[in-house]
PDB file of N, CA and C in Angstrom:
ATOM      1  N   UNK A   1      10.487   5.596 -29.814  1.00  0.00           N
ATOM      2  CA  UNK A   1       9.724   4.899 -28.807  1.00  0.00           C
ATOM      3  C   UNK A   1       9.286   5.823 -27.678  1.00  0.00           C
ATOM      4  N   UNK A   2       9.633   7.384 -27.742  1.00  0.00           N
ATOM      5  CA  UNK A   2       9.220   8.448 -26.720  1.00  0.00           C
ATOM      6  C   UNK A   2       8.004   7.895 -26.553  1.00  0.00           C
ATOM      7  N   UNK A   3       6.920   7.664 -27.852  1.00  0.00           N
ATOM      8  CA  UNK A   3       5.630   7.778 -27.577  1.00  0.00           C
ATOM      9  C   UNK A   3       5.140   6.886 -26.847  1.00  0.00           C
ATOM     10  N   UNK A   4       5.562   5.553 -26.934  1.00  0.00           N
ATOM     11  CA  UNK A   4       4.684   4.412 -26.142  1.00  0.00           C
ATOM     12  C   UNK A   4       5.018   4.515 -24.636  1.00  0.00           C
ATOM     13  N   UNK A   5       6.561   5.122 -24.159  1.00  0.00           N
ATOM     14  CA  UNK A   5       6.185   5.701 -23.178  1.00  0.00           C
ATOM     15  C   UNK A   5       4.865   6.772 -22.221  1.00  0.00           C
ATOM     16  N   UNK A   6       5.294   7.258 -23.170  1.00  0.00           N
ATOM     17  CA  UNK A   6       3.879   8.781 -23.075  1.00  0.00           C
ATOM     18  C   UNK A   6       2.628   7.931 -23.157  1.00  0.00           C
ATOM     19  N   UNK A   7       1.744   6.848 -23.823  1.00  0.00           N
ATOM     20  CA  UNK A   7       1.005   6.148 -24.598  1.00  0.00           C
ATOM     21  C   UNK A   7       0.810   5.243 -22.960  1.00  0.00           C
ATOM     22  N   UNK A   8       1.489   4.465 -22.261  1.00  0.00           N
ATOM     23  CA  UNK A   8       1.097   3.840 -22.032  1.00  0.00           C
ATOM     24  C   UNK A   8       0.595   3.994 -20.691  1.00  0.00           C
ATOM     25  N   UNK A   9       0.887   4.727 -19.510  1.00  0.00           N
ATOM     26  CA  UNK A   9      -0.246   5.634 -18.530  1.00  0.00           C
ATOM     27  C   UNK A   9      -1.343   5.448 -18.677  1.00  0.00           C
ATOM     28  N   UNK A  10      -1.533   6.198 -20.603  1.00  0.00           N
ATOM     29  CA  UNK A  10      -3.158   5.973 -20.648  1.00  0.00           C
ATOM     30  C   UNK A  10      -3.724   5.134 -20.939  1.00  0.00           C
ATOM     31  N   UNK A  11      -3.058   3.978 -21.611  1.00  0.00           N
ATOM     32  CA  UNK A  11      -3.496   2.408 -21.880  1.00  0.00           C
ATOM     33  C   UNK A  11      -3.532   1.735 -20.595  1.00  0.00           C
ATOM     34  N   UNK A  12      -2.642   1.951 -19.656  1.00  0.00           N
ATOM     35  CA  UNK A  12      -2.994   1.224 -18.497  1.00  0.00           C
ATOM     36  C   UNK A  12      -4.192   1.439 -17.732  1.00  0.00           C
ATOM     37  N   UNK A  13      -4.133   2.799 -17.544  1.00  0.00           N
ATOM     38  CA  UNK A  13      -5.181   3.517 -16.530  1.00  0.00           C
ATOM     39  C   UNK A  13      -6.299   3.640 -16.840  1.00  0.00           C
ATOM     40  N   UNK A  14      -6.521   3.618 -18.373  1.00  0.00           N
ATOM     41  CA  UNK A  14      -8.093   3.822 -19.118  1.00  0.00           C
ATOM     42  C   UNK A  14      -8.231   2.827 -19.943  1.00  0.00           C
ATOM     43  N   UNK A  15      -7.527   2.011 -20.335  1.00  0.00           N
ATOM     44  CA  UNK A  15      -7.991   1.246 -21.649  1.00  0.00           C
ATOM     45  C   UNK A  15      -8.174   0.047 -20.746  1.00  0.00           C
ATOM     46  N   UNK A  16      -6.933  -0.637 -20.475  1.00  0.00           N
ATOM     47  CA  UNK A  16      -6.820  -2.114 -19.487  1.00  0.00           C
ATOM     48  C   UNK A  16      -7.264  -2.085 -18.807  1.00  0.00           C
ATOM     49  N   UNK A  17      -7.313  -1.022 -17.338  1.00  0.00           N
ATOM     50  CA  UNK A  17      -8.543  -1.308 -16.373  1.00  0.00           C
ATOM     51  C   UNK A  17      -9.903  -1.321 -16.864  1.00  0.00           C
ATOM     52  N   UNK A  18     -10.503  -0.046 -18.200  1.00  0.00           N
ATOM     53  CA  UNK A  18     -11.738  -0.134 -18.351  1.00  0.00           C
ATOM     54  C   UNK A  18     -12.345  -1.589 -18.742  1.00  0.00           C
ATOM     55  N   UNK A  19     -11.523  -1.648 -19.988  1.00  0.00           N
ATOM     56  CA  UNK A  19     -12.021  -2.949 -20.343  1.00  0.00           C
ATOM     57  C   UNK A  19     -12.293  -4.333 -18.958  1.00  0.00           C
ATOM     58  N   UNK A  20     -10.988  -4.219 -18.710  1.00  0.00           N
ATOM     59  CA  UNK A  20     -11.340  -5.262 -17.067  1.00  0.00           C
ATOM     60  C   UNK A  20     -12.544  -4.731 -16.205  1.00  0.00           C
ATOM     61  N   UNK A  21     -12.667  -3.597 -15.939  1.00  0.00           N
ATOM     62  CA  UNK A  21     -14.144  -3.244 -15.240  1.00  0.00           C
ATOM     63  C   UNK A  21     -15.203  -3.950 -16.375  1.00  0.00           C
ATOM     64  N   UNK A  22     -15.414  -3.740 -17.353  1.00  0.00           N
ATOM     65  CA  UNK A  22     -16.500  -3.807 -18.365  1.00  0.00           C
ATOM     66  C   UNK A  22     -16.499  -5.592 -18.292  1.00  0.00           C
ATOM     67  N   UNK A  23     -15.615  -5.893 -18.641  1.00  0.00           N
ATOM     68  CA  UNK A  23     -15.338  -7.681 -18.487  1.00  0.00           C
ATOM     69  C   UNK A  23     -16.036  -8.089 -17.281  1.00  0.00           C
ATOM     70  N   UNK A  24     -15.910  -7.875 -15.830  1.00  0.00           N
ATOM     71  CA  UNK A  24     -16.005  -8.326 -14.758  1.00  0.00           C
ATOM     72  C   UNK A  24     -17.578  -7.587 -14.437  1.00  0.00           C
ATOM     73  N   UNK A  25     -17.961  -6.878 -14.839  1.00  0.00           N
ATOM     74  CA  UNK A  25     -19.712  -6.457 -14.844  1.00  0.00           C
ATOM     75  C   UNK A  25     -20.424  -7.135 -15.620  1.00  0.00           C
ATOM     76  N   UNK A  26     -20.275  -7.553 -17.022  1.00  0.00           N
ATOM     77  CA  UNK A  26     -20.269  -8.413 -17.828  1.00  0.00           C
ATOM     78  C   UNK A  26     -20.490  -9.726 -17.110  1.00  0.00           C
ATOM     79  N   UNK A  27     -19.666 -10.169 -16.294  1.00  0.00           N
ATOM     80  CA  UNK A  27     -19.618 -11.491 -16.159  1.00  0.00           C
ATOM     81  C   UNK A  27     -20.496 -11.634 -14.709  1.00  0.00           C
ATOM     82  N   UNK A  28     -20.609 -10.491 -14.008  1.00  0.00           N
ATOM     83  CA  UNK A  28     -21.296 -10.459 -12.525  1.00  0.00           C
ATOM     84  C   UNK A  28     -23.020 -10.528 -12.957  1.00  0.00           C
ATOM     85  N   UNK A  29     -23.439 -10.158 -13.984  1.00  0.00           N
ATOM     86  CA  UNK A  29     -24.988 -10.446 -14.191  1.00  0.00           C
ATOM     87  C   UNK A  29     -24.954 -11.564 -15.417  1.00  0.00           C
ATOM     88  N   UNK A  30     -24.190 -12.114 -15.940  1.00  0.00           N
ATOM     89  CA  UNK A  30     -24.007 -13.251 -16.843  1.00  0.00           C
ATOM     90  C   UNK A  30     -24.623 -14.815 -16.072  1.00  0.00           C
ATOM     91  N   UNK A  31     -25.557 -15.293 -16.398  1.00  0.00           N
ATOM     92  CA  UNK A  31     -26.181 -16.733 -16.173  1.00  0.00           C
ATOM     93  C   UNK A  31     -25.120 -17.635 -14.850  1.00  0.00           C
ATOM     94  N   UNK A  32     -23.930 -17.585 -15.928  1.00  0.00           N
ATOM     95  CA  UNK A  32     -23.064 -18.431 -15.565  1.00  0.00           C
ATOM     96  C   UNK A  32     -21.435 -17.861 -16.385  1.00  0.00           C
ATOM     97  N   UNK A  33     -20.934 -17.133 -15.068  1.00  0.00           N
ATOM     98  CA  UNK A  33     -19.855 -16.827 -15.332  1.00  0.00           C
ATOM     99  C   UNK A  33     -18.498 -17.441 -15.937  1.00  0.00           C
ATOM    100  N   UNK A  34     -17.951 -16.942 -16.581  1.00  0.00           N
ATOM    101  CA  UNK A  34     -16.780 -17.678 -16.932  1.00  0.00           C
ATOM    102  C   UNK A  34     -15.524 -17.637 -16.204  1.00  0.00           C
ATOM    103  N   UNK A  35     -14.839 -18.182 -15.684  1.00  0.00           N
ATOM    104  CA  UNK A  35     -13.964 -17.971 -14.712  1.00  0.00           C
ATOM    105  C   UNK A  35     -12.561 -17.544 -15.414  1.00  0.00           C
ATOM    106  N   UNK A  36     -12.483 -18.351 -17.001  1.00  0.00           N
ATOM    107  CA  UNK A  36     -11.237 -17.643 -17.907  1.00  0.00           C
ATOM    108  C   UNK A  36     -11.462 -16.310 -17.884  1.00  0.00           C
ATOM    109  N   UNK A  37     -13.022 -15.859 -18.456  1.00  0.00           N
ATOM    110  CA  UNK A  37     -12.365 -14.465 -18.366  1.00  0.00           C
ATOM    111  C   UNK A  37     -12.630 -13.157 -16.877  1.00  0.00           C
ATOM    112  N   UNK A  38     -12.747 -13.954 -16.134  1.00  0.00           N
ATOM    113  CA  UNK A  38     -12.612 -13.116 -14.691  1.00  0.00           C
ATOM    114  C   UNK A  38     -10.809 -12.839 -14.715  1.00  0.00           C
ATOM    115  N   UNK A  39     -10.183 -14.086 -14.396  1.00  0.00           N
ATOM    116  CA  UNK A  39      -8.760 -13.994 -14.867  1.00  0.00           C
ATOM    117  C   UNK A  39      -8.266 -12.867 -15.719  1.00  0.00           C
ATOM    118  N   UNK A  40      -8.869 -12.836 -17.291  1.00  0.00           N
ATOM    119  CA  UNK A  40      -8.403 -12.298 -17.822  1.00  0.00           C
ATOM    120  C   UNK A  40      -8.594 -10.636 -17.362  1.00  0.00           C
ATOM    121  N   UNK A  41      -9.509 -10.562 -17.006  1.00  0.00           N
ATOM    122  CA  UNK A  41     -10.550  -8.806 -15.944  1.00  0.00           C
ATOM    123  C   UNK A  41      -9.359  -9.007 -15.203  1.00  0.00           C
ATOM    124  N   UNK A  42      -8.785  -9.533 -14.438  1.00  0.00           N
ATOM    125  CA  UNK A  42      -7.744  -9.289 -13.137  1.00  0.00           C
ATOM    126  C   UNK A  42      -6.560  -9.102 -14.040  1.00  0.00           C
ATOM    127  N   UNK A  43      -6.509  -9.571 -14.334  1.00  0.00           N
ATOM    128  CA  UNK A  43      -5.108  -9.361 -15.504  1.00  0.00           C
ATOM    129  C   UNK A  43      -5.248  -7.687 -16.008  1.00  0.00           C
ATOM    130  N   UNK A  44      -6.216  -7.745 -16.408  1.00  0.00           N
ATOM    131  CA  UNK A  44      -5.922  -6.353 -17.450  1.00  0.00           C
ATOM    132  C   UNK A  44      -6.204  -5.071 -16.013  1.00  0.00           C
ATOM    133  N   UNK A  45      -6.446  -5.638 -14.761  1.00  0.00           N
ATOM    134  CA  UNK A  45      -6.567  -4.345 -14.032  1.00  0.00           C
ATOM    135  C   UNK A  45      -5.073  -4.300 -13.196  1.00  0.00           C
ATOM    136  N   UNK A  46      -4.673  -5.417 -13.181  1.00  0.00           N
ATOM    137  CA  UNK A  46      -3.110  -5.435 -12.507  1.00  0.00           C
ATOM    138  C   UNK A  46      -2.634  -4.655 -12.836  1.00  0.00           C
ATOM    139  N   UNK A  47      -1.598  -4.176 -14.046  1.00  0.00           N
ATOM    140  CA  UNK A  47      -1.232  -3.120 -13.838  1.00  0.00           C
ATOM    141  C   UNK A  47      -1.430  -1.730 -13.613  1.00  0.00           C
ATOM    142  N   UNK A  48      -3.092  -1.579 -13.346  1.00  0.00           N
ATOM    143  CA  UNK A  48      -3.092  -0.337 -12.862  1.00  0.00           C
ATOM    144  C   UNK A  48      -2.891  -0.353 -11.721  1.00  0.00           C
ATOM    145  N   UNK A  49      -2.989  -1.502 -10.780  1.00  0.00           N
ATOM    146  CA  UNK A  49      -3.182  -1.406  -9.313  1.00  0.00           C
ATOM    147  C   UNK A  49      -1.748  -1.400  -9.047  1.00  0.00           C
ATOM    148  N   UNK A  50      -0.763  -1.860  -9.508  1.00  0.00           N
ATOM    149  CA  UNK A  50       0.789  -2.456  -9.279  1.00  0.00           C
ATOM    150  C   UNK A  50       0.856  -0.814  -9.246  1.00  0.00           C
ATOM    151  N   UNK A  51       1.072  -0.251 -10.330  1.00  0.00           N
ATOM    152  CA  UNK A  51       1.118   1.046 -10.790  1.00  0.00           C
ATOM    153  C   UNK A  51       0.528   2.188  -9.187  1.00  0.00           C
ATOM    154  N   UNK A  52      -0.475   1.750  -8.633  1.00  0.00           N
ATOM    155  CA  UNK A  52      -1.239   2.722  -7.622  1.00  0.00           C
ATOM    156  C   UNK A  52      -0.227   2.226  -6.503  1.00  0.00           C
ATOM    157  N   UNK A  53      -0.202   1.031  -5.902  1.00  0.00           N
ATOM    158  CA  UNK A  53       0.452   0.736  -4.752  1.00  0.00           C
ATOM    159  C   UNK A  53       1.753   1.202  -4.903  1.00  0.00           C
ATOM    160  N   UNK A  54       2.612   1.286  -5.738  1.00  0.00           N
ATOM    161  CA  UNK A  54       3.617   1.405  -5.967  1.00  0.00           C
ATOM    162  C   UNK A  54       3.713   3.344  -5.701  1.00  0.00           C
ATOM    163  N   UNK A  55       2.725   3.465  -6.263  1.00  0.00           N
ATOM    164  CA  UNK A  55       2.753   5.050  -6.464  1.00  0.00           C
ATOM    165  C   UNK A  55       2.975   5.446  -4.338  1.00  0.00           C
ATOM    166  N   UNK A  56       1.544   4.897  -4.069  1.00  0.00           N
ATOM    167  CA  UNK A  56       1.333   5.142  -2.493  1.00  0.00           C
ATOM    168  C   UNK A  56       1.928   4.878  -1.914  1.00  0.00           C
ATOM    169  N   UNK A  57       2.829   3.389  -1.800  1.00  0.00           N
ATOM    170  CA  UNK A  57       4.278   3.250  -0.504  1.00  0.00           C
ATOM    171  C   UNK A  57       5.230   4.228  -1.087  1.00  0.00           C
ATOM    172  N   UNK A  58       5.307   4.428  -2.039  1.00  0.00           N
ATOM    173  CA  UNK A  58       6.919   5.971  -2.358  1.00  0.00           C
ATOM    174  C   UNK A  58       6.523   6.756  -2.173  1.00  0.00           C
ATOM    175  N   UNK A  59       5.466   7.411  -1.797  1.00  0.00           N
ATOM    176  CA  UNK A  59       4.824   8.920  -1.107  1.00  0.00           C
ATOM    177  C   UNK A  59       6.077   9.245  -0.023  1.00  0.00           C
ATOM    178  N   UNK A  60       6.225  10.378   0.461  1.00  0.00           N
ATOM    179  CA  UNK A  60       6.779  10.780   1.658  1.00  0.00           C
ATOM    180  C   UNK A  60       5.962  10.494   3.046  1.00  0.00           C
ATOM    181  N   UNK A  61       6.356  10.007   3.256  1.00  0.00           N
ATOM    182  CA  UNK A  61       5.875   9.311   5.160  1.00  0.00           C
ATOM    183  C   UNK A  61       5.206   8.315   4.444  1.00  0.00           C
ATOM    184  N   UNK A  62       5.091   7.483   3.838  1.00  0.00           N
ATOM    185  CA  UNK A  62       4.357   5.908   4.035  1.00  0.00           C
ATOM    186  C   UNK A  62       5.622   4.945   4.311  1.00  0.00           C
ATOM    187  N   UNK A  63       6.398   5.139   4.927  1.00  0.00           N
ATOM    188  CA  UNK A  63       7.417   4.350   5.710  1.00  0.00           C
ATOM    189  C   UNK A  63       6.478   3.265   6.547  1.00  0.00           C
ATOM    190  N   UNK A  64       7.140   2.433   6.648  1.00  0.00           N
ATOM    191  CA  UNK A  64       6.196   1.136   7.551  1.00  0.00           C
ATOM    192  C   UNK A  64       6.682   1.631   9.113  1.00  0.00           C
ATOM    193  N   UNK A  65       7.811   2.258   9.053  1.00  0.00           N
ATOM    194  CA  UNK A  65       8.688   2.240  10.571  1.00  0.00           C
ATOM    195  C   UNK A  65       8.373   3.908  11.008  1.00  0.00           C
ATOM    196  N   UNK A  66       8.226   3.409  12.293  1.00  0.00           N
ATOM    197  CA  UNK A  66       7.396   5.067  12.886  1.00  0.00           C
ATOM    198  C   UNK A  66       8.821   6.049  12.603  1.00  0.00           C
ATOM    199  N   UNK A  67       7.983   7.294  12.076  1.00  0.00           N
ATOM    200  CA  UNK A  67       9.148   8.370  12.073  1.00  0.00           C
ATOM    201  C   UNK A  67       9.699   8.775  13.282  1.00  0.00           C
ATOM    202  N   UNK A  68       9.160   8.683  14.691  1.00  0.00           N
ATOM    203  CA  UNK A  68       9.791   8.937  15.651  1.00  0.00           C
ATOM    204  C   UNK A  68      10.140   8.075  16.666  1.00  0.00           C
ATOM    205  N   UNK A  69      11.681   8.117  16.690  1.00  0.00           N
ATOM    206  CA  UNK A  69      12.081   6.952  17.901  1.00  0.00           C
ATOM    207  C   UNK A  69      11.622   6.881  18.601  1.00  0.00           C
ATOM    208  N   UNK A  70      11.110   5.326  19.571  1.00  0.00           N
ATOM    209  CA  UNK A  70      10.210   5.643  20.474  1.00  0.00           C
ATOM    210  C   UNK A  70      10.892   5.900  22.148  1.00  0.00           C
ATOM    211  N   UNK A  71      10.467   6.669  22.951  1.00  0.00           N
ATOM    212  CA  UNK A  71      10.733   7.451  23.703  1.00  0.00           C
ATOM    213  C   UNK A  71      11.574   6.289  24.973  1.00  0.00           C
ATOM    214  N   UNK A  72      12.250   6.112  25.543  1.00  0.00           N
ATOM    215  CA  UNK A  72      13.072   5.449  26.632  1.00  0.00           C
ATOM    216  C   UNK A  72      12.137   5.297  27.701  1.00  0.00           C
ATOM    217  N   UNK A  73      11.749   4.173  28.511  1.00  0.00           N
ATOM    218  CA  UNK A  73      10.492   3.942  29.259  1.00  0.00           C
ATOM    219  C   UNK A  73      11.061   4.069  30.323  1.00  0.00           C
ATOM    220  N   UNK A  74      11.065   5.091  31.296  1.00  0.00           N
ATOM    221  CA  UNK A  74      11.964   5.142  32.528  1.00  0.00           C
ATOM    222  C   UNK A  74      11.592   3.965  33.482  1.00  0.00           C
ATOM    223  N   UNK A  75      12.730   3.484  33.656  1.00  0.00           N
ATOM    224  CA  UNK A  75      13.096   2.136  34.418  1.00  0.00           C
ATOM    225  C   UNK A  75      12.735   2.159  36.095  1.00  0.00           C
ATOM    226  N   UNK A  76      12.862   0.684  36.868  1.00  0.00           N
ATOM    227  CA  UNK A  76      12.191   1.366  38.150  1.00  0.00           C
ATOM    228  C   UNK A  76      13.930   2.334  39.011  1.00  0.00           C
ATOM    229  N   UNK A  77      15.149   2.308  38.592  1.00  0.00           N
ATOM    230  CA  UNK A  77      15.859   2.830  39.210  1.00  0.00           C
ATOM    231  C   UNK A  77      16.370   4.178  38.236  1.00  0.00           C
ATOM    232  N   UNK A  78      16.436   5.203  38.535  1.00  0.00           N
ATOM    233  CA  UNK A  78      16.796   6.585  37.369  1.00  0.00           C
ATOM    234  C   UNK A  78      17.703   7.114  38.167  1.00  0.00           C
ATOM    235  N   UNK A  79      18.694   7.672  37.812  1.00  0.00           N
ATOM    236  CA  UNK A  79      19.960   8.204  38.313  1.00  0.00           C
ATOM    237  C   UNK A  79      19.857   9.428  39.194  1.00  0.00           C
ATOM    238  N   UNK A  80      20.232   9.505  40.526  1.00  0.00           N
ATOM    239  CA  UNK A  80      20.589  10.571  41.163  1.00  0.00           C
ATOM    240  C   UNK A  80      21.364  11.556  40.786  1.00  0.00           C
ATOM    241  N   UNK A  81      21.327  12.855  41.245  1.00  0.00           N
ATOM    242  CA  UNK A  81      22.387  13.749  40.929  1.00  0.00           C
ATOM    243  C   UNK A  81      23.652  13.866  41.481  1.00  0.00           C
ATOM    244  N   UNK A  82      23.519  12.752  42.315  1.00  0.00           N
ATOM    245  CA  UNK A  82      25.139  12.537  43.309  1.00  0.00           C
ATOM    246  C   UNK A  82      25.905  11.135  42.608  1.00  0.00           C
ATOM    247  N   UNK A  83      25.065  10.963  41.654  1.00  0.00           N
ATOM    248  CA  UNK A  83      25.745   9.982  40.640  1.00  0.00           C
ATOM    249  C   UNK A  83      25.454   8.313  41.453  1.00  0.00           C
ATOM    250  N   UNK A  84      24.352   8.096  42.859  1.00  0.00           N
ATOM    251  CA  UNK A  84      23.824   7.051  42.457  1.00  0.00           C
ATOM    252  C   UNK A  84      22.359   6.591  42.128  1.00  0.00           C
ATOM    253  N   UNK A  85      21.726   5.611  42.467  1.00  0.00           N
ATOM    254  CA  UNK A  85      20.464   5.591  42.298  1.00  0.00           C
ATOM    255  C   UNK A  85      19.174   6.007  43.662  1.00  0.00           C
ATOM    256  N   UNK A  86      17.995   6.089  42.783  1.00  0.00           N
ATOM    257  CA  UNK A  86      17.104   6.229  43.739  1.00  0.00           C
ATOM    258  C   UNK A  86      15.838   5.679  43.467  1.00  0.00           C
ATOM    259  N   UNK A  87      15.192   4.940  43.543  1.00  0.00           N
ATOM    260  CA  UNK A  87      14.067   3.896  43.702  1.00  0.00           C
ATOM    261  C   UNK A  87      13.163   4.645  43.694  1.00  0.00           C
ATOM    262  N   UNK A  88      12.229   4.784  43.111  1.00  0.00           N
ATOM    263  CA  UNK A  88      10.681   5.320  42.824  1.00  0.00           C
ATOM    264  C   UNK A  88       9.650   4.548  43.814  1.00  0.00           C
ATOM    265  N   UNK A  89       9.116   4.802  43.923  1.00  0.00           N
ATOM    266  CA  UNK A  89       8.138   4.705  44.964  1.00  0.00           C
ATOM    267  C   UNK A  89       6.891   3.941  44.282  1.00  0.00           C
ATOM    268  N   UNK A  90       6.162   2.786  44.723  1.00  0.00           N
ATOM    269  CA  UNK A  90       4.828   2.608  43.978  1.00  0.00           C
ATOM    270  C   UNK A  90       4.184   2.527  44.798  1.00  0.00           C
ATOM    271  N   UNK A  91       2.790   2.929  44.363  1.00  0.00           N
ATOM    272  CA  UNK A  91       1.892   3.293  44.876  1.00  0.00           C
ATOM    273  C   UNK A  91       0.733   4.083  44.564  1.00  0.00           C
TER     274      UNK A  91
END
């Protein structure tokens, strides 16, 4: 079964999407489209797309959460060097 491993990349990526492209052009200048086989066009391109998204969020840095902590927003009182506070000024 090595092979249908190896085999199926290219059935997904060239055979199932093509045909689903070819289906769904097919049906975009067709009189009166069929809506079974639009379905079936989405079907046969799913797994290439499952396959792409999947590929792109496991990249390195497509984390949803920022890589860098975000920075401490200095408050209106910040610590003296005599260990108490001192009030900022606005203005």
């Amino acid at each position: 079964m090595h092979w249908l491993q190896t085999a199926w990349p290219l059935l997904r990526d060239i055979v199932l999407t093509g045909l689903g492209v070819w289906i769904i052009f097919t049906q975009v200048e067709a009189a009166s489209p069929d809506a079974a086989l639009l379905v079936v066009a989405l079907g046969c391109i799913a797994p290439a797309a499952r396959s792409a998204v999947a590929t792109i969020l496991s990249a390195p840095g497509s984390s949803l959460e920022s890589p860098h902590p975000q920075e401490e927003q200095p408050s209106e009182h910040s610590p003296s060097s005599d260990g108490g506070t001192v009030e900022q000024r606005e203005g």
